[in-house]
Protein backbone atom coordinates (compact mmCIF):
# COMPACT_ATOMS: atom_id res chain seq x y z
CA UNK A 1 -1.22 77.81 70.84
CA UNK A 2 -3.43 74.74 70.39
CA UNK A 3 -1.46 71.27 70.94
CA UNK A 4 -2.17 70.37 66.89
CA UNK A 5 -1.44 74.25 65.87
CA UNK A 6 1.97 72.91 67.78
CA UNK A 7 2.18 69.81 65.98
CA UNK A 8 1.75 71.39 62.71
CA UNK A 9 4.48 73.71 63.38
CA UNK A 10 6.73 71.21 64.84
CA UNK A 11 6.53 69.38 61.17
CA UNK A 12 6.84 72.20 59.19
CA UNK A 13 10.10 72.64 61.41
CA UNK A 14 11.42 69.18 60.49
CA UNK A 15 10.25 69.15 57.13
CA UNK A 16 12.37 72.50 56.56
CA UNK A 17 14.88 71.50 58.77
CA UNK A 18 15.41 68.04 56.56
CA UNK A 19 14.96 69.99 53.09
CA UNK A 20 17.79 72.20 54.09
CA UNK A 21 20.10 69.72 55.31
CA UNK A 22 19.43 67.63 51.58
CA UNK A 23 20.14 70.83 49.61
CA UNK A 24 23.43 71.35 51.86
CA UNK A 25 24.24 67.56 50.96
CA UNK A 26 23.42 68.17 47.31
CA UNK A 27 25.56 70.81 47.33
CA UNK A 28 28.55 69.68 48.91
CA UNK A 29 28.47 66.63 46.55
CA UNK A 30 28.10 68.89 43.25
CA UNK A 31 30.97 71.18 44.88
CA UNK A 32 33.16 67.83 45.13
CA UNK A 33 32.36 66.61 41.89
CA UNK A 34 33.32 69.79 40.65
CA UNK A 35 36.93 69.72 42.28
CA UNK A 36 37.35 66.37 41.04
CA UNK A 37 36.76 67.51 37.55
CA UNK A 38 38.72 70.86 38.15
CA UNK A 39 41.90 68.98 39.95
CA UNK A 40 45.01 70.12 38.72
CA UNK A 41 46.58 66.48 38.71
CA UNK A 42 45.33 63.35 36.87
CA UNK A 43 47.21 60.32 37.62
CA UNK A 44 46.47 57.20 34.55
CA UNK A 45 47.22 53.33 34.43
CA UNK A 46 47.04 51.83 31.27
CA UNK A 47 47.67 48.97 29.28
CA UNK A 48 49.40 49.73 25.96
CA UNK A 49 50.43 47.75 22.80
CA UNK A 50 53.66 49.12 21.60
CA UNK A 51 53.66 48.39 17.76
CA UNK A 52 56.56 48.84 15.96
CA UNK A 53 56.21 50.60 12.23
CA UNK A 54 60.19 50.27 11.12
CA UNK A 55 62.21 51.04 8.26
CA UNK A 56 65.84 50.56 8.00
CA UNK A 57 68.47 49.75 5.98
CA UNK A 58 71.35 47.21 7.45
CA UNK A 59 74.82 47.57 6.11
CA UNK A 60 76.84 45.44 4.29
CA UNK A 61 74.31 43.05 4.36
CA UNK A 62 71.05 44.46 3.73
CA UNK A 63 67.63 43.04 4.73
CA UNK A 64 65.26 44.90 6.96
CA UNK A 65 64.84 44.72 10.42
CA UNK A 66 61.91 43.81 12.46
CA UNK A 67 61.16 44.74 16.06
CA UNK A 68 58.15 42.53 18.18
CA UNK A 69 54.77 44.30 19.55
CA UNK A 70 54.85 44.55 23.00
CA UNK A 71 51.82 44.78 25.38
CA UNK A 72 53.17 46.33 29.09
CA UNK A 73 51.30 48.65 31.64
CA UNK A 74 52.11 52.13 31.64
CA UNK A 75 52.08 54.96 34.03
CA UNK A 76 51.47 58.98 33.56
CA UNK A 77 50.84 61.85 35.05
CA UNK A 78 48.96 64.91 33.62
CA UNK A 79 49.10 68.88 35.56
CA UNK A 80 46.30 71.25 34.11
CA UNK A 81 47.31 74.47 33.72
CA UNK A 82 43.52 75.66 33.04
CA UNK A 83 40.52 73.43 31.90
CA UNK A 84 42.25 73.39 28.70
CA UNK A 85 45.82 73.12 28.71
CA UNK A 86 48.19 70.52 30.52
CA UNK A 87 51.27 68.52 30.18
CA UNK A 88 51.71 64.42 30.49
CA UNK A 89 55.00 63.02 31.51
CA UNK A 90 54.06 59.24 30.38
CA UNK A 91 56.33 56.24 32.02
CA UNK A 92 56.78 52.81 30.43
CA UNK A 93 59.45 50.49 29.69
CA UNK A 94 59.31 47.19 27.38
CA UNK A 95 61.58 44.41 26.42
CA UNK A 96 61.77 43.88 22.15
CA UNK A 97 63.42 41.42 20.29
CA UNK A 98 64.82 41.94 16.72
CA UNK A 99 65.16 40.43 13.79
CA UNK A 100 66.46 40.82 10.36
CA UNK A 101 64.62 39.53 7.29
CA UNK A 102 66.26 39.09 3.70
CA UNK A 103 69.81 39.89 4.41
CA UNK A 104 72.58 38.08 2.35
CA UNK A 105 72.95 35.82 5.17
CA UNK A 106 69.32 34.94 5.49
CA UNK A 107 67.49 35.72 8.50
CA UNK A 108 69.58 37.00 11.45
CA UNK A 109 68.58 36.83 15.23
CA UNK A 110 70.08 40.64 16.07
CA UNK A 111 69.13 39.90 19.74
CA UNK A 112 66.69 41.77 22.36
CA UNK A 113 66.94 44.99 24.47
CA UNK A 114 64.76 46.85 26.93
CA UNK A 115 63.53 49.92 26.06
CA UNK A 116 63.08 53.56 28.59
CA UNK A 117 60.85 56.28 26.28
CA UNK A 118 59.92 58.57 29.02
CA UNK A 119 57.56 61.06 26.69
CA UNK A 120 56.57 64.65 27.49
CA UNK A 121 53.82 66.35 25.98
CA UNK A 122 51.43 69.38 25.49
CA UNK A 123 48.00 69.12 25.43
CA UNK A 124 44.72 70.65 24.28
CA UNK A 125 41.52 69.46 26.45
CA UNK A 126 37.97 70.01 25.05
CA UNK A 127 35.24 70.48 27.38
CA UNK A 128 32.13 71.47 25.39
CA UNK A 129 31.06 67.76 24.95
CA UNK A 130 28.58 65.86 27.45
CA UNK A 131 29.79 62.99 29.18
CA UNK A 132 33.53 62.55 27.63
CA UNK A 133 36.35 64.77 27.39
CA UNK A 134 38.41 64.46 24.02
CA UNK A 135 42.51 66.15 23.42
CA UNK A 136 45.48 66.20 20.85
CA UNK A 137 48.93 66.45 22.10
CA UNK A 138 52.41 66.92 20.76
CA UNK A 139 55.55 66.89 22.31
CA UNK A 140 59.13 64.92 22.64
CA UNK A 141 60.60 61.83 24.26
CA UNK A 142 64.13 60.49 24.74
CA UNK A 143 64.22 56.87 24.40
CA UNK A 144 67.25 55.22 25.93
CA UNK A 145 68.33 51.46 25.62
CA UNK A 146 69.22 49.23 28.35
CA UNK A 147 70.20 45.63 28.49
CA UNK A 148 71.00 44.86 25.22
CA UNK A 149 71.85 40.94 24.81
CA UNK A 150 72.95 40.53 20.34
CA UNK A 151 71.80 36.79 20.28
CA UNK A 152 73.21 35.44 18.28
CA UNK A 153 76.01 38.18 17.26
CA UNK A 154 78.05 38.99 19.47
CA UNK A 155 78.21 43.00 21.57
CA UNK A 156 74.47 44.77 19.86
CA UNK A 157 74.43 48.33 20.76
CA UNK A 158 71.72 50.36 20.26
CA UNK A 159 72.37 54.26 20.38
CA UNK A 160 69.82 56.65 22.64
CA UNK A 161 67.63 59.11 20.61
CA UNK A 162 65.56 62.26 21.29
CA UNK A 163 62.21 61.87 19.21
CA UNK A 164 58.92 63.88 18.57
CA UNK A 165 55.52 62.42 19.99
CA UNK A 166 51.48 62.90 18.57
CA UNK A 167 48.81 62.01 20.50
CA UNK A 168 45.13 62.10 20.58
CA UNK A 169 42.84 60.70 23.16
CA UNK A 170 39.55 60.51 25.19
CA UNK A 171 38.85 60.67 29.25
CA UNK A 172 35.68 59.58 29.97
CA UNK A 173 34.93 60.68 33.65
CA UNK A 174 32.69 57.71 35.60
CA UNK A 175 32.26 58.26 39.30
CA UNK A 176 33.76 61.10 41.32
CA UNK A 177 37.41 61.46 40.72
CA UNK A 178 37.26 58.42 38.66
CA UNK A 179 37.12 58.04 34.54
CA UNK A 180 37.99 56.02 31.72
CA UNK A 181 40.89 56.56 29.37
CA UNK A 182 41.54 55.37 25.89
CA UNK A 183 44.78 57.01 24.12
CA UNK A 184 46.74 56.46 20.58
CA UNK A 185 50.52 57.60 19.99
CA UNK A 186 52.59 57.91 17.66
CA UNK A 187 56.52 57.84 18.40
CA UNK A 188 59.11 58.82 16.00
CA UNK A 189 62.45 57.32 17.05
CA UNK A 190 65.20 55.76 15.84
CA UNK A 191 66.98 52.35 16.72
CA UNK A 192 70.35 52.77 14.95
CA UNK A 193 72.25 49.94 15.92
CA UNK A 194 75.58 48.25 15.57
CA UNK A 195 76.36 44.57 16.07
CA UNK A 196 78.53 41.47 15.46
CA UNK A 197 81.78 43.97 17.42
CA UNK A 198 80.27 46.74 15.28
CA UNK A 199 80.76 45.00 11.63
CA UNK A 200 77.11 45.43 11.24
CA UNK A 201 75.45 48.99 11.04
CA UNK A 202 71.64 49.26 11.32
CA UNK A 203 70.30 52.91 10.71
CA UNK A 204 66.54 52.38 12.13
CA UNK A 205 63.33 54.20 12.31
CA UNK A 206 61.32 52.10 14.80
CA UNK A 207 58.51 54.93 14.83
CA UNK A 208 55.56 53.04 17.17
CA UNK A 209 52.35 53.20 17.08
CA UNK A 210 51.46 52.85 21.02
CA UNK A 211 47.31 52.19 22.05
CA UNK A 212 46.58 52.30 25.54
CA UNK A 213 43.33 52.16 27.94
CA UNK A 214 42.69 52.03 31.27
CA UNK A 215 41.91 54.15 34.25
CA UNK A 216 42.64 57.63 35.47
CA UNK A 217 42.00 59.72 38.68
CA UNK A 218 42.16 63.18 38.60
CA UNK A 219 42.62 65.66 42.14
């Protein structure tokens, strides 16, 4: 073989040789951007605004009561049980203060607790739309009270509640195992109350609406 027949051969070689090695590249990163998006786990940190939507009525002194928005980060974690389906345990806890407007005593400082609503639910993913990745969810949460300090009137208590949960959000995947998250809620619980050594009764739908976004990973 001529020394240029050689030459020729020797590029076709590396030519091949570095075409095969970028197609083995090319797929390796398609294969792991395709277990990122088929993980079973996504893990999410958000920022949500708890917002309060009450109703009530206080007895014997009437008025209605009025719990503060609360903006806190929050924490969940979501197992697929197909491309489709999966559950989300979501983790937060927030610190309210209450109020009671247009009782027969004028305006009365109930006091502040923190609040625990770890919330369960079930979820339906959709995956026929380019570049973000829409679901609904129902479910339930039990919202427990902790810390309660009345104020201004003396031993609040606020009694734990199982409520029902609606949800309805968007992941938006960005890199890799990386996306973007932006997620509304709505809580139905109650608040019932006692304070002032139980004198006062408060039977209370606090009922949030909670709007989060933030960032999610999913393996």
């Amino acid at each position: 073989m001529q020394p240029t027949q050689q030459g020729n051969s020797m590029k076709r070689l590396l030519i091949t040789s570095a075409l095969v090695t970028f197609l083995s590249m090319q797929s390796a990163v398609a294969a792991s951007a395709k277990e990122a998006a088929d993980g079973k786990w996504m893990v999410r940190l958000r920022a949500i605004d708890i917002a309060p939507d009450e109703s009530s009525t206080i007895s014997p002194i009437g008025g209605k009561a009025d719990f503060s928005n609360e903006v806190v980060p929050e924490l969940d974690f979501t197992y697929f049980f197909n491309k489709n389906i999966a559950a989300e345990l979501i983790l937060a806890t927030s610190k309210h203060t209450a109020k009671a407007h247009g009782t027969a005593v004028g305006t009365v400082d109930v006091g502040e607790a923190w609040v625990l609503p770890p919330t369960l639910t079930l979820q339906y993913h959709f995956t026929n739309f380019d570049g973000f990745k829409p679901y609904v969810g129902a479910g339930i949460n039990y919202t427990m009270y902790y810390n309660e300090d009345g104020g201004s009137q003396p031993k609040l208590e606020i009694e734990d509640a199982f409520g029902l949960a609606l949800q309805v959000g968007i992941d938006v995947p960005i890199e890799g195992n990386w996306g973007w998250n932006f997620d509304v809620k709505k809580i139905y619980l109650d608040a019932d109350s006692k304070w002032n050594n139980g004198a006062i009764v408060g039977n209370i739908a606090l009922d949030p609406w909670i709007i989060g976004t933030g960032v999610s990973y999913r393996f």
